[in-house]
C-alpha atoms as a PDB file:
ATOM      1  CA  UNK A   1      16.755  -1.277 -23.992  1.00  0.00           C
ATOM      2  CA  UNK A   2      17.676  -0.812 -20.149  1.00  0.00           C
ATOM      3  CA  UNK A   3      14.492   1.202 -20.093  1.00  0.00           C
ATOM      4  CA  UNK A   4      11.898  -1.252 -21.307  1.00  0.00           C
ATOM      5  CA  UNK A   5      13.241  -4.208 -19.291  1.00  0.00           C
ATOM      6  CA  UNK A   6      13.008  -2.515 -16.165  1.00  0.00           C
ATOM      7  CA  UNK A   7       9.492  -1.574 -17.486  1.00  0.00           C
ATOM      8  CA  UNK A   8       8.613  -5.103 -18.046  1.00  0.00           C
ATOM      9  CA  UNK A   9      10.249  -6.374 -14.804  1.00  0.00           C
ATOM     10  CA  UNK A  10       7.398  -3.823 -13.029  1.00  0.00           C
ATOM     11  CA  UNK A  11       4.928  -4.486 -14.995  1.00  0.00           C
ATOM     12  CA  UNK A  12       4.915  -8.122 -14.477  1.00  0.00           C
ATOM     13  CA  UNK A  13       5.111  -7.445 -10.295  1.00  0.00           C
ATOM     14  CA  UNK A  14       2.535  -5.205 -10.407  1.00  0.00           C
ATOM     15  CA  UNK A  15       0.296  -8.030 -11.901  1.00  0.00           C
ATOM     16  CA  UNK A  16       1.514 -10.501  -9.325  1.00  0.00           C
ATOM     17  CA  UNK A  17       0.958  -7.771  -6.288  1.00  0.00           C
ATOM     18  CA  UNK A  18      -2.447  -7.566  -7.235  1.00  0.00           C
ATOM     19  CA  UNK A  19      -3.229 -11.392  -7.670  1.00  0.00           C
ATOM     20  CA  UNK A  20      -1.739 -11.392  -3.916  1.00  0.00           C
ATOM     21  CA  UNK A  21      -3.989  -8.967  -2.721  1.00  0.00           C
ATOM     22  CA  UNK A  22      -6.883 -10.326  -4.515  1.00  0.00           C
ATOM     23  CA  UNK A  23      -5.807 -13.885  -2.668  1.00  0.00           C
ATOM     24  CA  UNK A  24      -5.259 -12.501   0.611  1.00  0.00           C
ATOM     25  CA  UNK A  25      -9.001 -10.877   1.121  1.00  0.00           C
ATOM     26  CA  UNK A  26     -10.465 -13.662  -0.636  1.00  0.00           C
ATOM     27  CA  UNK A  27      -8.987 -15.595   2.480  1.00  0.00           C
ATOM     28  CA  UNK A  28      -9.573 -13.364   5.387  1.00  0.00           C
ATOM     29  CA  UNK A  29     -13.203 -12.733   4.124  1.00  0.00           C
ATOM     30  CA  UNK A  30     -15.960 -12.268   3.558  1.00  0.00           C
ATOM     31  CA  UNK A  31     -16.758  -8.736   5.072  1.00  0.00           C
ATOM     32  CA  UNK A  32     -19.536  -6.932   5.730  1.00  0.00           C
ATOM     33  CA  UNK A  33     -18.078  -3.917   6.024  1.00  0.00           C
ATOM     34  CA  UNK A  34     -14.295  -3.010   4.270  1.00  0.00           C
ATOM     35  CA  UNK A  35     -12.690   0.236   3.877  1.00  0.00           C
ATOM     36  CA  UNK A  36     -10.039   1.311   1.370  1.00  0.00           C
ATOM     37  CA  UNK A  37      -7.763   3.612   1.932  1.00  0.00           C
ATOM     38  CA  UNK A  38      -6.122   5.668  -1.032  1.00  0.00           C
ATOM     39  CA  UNK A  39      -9.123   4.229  -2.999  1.00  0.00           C
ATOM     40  CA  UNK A  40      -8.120   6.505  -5.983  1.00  0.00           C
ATOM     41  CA  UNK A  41     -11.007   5.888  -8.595  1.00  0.00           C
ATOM     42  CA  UNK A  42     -11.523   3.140  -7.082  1.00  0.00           C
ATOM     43  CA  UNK A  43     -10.273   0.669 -10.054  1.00  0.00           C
ATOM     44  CA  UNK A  44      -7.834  -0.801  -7.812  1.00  0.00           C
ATOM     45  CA  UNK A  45     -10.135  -1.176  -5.166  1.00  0.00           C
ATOM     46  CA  UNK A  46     -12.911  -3.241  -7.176  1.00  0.00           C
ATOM     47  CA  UNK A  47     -10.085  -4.983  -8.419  1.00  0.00           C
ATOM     48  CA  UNK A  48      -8.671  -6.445  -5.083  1.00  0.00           C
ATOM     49  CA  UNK A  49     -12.103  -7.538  -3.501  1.00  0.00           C
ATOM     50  CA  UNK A  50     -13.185  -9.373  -7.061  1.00  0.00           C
ATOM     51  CA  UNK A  51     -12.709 -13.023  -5.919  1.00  0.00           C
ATOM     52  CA  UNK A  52     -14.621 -11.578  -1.994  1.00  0.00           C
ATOM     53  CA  UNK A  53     -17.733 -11.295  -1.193  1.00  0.00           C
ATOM     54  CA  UNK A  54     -18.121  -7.351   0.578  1.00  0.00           C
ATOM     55  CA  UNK A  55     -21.551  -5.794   1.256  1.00  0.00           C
ATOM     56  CA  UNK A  56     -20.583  -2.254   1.962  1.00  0.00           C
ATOM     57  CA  UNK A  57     -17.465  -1.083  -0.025  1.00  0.00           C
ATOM     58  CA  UNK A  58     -15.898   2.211   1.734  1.00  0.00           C
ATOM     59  CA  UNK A  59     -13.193   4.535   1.013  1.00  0.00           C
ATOM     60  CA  UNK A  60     -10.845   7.119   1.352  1.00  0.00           C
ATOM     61  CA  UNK A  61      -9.533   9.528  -1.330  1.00  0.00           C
ATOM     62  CA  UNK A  62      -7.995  12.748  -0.792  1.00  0.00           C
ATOM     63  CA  UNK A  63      -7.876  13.798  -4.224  1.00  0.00           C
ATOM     64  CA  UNK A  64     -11.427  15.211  -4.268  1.00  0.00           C
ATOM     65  CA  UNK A  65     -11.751  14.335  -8.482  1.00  0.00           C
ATOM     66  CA  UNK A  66     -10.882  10.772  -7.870  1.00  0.00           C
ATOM     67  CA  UNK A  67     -13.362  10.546  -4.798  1.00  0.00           C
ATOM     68  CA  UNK A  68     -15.912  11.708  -6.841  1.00  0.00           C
ATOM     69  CA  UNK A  69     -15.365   9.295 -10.009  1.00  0.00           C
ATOM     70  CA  UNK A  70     -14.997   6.311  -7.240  1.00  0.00           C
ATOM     71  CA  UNK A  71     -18.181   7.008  -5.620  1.00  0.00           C
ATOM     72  CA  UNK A  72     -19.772   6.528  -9.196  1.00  0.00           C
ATOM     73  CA  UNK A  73     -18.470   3.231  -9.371  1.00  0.00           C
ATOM     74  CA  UNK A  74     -20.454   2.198  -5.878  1.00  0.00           C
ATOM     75  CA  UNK A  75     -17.860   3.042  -3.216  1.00  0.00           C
ATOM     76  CA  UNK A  76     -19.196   5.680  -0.521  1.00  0.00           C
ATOM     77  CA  UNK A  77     -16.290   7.444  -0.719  1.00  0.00           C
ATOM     78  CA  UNK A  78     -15.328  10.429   2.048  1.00  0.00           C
ATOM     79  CA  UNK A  79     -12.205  12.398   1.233  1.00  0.00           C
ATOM     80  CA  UNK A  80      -9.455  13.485   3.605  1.00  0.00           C
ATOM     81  CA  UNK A  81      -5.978  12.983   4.892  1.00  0.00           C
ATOM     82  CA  UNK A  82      -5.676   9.503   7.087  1.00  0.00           C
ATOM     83  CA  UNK A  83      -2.617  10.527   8.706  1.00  0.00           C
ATOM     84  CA  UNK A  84      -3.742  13.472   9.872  1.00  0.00           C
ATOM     85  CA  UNK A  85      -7.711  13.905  10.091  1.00  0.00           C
ATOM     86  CA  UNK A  86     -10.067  12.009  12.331  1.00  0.00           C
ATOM     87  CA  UNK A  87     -11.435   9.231   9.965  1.00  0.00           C
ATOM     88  CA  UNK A  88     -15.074  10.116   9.641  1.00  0.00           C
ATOM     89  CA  UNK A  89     -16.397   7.209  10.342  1.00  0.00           C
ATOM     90  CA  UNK A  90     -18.239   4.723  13.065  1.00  0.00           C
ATOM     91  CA  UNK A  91     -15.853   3.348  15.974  1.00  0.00           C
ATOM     92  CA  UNK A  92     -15.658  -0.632  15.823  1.00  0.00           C
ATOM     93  CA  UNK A  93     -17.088  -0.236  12.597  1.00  0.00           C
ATOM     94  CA  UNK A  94     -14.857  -2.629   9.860  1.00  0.00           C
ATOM     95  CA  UNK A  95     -14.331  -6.074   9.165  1.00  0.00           C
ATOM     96  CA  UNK A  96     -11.303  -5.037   7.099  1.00  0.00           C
ATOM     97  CA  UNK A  97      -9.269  -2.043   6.588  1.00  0.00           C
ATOM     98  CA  UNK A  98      -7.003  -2.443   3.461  1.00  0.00           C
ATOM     99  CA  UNK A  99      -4.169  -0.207   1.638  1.00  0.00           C
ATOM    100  CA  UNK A 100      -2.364  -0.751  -1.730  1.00  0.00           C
ATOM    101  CA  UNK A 101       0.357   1.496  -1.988  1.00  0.00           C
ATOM    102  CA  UNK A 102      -0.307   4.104   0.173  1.00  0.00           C
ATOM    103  CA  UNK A 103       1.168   4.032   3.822  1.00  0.00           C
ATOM    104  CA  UNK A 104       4.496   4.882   1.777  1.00  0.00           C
ATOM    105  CA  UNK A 105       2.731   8.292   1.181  1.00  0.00           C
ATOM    106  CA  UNK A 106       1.891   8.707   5.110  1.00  0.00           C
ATOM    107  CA  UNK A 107       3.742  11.074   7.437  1.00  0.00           C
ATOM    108  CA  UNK A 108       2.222  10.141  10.980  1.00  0.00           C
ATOM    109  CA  UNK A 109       1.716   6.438  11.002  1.00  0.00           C
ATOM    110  CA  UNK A 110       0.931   6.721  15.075  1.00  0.00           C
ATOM    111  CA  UNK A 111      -2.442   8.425  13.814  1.00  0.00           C
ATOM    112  CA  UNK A 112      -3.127   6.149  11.053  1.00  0.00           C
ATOM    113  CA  UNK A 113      -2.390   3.146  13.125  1.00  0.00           C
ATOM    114  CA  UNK A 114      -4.349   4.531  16.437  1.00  0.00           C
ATOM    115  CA  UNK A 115      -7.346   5.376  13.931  1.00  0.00           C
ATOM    116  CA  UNK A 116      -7.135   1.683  11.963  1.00  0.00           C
ATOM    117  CA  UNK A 117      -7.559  -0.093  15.590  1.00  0.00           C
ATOM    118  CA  UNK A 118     -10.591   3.017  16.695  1.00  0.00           C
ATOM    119  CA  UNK A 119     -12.890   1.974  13.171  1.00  0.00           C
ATOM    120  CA  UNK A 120     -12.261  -1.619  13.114  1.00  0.00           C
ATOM    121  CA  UNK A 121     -13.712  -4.594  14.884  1.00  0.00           C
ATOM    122  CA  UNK A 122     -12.239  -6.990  17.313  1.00  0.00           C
ATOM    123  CA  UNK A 123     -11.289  -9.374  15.187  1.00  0.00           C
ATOM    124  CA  UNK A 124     -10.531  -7.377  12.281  1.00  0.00           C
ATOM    125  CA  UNK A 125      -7.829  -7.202   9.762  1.00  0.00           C
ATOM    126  CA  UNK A 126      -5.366  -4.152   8.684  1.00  0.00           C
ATOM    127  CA  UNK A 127      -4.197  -5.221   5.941  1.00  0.00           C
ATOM    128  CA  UNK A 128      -1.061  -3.220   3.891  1.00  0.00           C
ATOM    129  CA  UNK A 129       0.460  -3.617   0.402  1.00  0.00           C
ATOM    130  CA  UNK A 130       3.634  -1.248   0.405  1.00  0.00           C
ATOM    131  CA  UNK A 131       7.153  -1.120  -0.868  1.00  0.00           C
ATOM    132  CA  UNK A 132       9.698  -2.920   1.014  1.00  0.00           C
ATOM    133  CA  UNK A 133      13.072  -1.090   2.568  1.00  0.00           C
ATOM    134  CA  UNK A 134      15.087  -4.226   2.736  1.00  0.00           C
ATOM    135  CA  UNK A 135      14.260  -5.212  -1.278  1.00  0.00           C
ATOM    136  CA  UNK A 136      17.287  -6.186  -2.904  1.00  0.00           C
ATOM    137  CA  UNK A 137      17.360  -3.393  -5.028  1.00  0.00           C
ATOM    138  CA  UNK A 138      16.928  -1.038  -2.313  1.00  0.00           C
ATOM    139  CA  UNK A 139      20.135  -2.336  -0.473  1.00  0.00           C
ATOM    140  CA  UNK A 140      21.723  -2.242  -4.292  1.00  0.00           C
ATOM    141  CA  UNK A 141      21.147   1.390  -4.808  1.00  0.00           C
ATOM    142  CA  UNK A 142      22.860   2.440  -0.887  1.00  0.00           C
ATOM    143  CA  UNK A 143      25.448  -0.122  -1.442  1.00  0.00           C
ATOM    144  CA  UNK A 144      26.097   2.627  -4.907  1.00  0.00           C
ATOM    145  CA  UNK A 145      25.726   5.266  -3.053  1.00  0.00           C
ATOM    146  CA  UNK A 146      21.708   6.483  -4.324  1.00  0.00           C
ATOM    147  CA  UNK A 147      18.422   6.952  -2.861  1.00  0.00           C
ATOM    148  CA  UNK A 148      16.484   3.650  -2.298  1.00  0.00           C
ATOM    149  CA  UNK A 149      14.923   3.206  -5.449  1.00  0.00           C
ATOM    150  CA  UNK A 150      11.494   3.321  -4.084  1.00  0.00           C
ATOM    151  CA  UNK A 151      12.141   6.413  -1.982  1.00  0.00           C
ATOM    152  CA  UNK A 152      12.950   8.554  -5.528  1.00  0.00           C
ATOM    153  CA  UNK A 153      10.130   9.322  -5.489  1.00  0.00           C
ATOM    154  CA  UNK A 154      10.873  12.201  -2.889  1.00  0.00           C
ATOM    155  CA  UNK A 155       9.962  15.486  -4.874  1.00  0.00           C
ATOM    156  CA  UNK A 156       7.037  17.891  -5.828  1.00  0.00           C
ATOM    157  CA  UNK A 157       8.896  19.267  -8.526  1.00  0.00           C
ATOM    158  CA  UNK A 158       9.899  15.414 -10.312  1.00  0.00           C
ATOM    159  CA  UNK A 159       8.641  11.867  -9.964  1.00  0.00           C
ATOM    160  CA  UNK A 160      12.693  10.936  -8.999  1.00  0.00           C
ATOM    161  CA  UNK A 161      15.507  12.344  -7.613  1.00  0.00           C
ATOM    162  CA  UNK A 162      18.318  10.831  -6.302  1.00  0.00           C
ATOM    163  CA  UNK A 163      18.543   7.180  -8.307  1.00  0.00           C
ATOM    164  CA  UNK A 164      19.676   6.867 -12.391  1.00  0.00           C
ATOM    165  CA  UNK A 165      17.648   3.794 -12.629  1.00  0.00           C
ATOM    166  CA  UNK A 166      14.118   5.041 -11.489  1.00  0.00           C
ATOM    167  CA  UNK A 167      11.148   4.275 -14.533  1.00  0.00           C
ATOM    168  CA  UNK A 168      10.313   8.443 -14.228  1.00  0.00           C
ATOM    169  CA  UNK A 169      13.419   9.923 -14.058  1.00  0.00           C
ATOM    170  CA  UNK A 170      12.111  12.604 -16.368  1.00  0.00           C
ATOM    171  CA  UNK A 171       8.214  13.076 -15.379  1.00  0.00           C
ATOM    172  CA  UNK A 172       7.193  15.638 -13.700  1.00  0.00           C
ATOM    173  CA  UNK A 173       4.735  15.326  -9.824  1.00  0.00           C
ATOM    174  CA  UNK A 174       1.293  15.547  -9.940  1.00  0.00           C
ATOM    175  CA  UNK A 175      -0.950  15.980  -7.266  1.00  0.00           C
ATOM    176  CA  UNK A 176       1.663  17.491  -5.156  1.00  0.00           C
ATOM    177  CA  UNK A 177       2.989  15.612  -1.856  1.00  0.00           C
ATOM    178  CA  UNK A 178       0.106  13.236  -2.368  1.00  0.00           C
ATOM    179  CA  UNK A 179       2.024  11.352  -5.000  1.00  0.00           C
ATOM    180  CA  UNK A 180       5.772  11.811  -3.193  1.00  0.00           C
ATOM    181  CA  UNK A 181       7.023   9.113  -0.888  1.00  0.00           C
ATOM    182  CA  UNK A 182       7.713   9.616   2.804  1.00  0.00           C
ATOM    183  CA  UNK A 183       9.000   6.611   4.004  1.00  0.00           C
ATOM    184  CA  UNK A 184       9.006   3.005   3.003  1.00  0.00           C
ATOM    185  CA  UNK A 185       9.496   0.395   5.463  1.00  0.00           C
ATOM    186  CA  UNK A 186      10.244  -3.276   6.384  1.00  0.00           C
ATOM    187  CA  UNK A 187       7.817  -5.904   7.200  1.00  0.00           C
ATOM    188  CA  UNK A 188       9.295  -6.178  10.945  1.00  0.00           C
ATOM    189  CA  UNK A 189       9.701  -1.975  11.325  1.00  0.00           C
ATOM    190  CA  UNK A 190       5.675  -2.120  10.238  1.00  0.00           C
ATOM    191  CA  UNK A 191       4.457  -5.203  12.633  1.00  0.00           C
ATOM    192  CA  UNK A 192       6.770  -3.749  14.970  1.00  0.00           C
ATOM    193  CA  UNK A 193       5.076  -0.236  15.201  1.00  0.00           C
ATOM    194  CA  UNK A 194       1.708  -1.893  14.590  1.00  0.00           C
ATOM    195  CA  UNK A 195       1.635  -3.583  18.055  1.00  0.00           C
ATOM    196  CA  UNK A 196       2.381  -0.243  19.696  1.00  0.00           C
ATOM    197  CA  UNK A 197      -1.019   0.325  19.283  1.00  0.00           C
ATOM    198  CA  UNK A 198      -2.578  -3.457  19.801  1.00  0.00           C
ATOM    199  CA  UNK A 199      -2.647  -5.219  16.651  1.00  0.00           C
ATOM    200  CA  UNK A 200      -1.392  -8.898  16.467  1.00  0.00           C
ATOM    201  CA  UNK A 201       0.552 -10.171  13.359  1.00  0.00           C
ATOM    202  CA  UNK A 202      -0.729 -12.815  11.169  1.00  0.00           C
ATOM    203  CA  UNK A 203       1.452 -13.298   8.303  1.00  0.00           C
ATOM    204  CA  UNK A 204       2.930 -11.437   5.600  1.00  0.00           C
ATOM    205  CA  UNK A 205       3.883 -12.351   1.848  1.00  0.00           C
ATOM    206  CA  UNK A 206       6.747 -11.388   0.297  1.00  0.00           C
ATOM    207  CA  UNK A 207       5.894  -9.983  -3.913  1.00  0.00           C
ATOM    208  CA  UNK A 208       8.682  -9.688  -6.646  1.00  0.00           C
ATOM    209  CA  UNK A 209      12.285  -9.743  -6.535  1.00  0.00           C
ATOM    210  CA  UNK A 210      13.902  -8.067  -9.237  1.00  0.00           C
ATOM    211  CA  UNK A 211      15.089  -8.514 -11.176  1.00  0.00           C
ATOM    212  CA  UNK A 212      13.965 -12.336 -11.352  1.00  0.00           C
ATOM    213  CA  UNK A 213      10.252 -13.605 -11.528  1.00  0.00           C
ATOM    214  CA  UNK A 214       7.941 -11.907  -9.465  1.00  0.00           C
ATOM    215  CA  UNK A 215       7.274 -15.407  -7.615  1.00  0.00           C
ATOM    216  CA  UNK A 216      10.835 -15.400  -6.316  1.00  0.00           C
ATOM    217  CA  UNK A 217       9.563 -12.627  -3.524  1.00  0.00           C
ATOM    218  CA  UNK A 218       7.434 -15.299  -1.807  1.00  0.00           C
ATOM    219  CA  UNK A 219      10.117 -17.339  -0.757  1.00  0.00           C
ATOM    220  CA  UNK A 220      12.842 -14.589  -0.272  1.00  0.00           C
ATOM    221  CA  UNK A 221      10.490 -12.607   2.145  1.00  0.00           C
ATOM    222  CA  UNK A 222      12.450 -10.124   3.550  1.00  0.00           C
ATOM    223  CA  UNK A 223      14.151  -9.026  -0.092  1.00  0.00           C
ATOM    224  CA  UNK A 224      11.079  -9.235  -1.942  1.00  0.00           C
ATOM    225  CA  UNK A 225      10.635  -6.092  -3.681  1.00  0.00           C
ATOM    226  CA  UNK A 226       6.904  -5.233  -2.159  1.00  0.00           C
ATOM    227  CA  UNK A 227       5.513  -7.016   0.804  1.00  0.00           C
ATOM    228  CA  UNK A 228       1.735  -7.308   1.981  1.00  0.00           C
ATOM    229  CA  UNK A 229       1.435  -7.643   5.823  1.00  0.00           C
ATOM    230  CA  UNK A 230      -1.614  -9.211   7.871  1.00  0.00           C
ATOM    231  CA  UNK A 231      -2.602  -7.773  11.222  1.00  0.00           C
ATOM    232  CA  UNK A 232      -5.613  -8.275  13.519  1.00  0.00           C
ATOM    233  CA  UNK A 233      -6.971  -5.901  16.009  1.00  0.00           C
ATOM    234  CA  UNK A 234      -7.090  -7.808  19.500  1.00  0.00           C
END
């Protein structure tokens, strides 16, 4: 019963976190040129520019399979590792750089945030969809004495270690490290590091709160349970 209600609760965030996303480049577009980052198959990717107008949809898959069914679906697709490979791709180049889920996975973010600012315009926008550190159910699982929630997600070997409460406390990693979580990080910690290397902040929306409505993370911002965070290069 537990189970199934937690499985609800994330289902119905993960529908709002899109509907943000979809809302957020509909308003910082249109863009000539966008890049995706952890594009997968590129589902999610079609899925968050469907209300903006894009002329040239990149992106950026390291799982060579999923680059490959992507780029059949009208992304040009190049596959490597953004936190650790030159991004193979034209300086002052983007309009928009975007990521759903996937700076969590990162290791160096000095390299992915030196090579966001090197491929995008002046004037462009970074734009990240991650978990947030300072969720309340984060600070509820320290508080008991467990792994962030979102940081269970640790392990090769199994989808969680570390929390009781975690929806894959019994599935096995696939993909190896590319599906394990690194860090996860605040709003502030992000924006923070972000103007190390010369973007400006623009705003950032707060997305889910369990376990209440998913709505309830826009107006407490720095619990919400995912954030996504606007920057600009300068």
């Amino acid at each position: 019963m537990l189970r199934k209600f937690l499985e609800k609760l994330y289902s119905n965030t993960n529908n709002y976190r899109r509907k943000v996303v979809r809302e957020t480049l509909k308003k910082y577009g249109p863009f000539e040129n966008f890049l995706d980052v952890g594009c997968w198959d590129g589902t999610t990717t079609l899925d968050s520019i469907s209300l903006t107008k894009v002329k040239n949809i990149y992106g950026v898959e390291p799982v060579k399979e999923y680059a490959e069914i992507a780029r059949k679906k009208g992304l040009k697709t190049k596959s490597f590792f953004v936190d650790n490979e030159e991004w193979e791709f034209k300086d002052d180049f983007f309009d928009c750089i975007n990521s759903f889920e996937v700076i969590e996975h990162l290791t160096d973010l000095d390299f992915y945030f030196e090579q966001s600012y090197k491929k995008l315009k002046k004037g462009g926008y970074l734009i990240t969809t991650t978990n947030n550190l300072s969720s309340f159910h984060n600070i509820i699982s320290l508080v008991l004495g467990w792994a962030p929630l979102d940081l269970a997600n640790s392990s090769k070997k199994l989808r969680s270690v570390g929390n009781p409460l975690s929806l894959h406390q019994d599935s096995t990693s696939t993909h190896g490290s590319t599906w394990t979580h690194k860090c996860v990080y605040t709003p502030y910690w992000l924006t923070d590091w972000a103007k190390l290397y010369g973007f400006e902040f623009v705003d950032y929306k707060g997305i889910g709160f369990y376990p209440l409505p998913p709505e309830v993370g826009s107006v407490f911002k720095k619990n919400s349970s995912f954030f996504t965070l606007i920057l600009k290069k300068n």
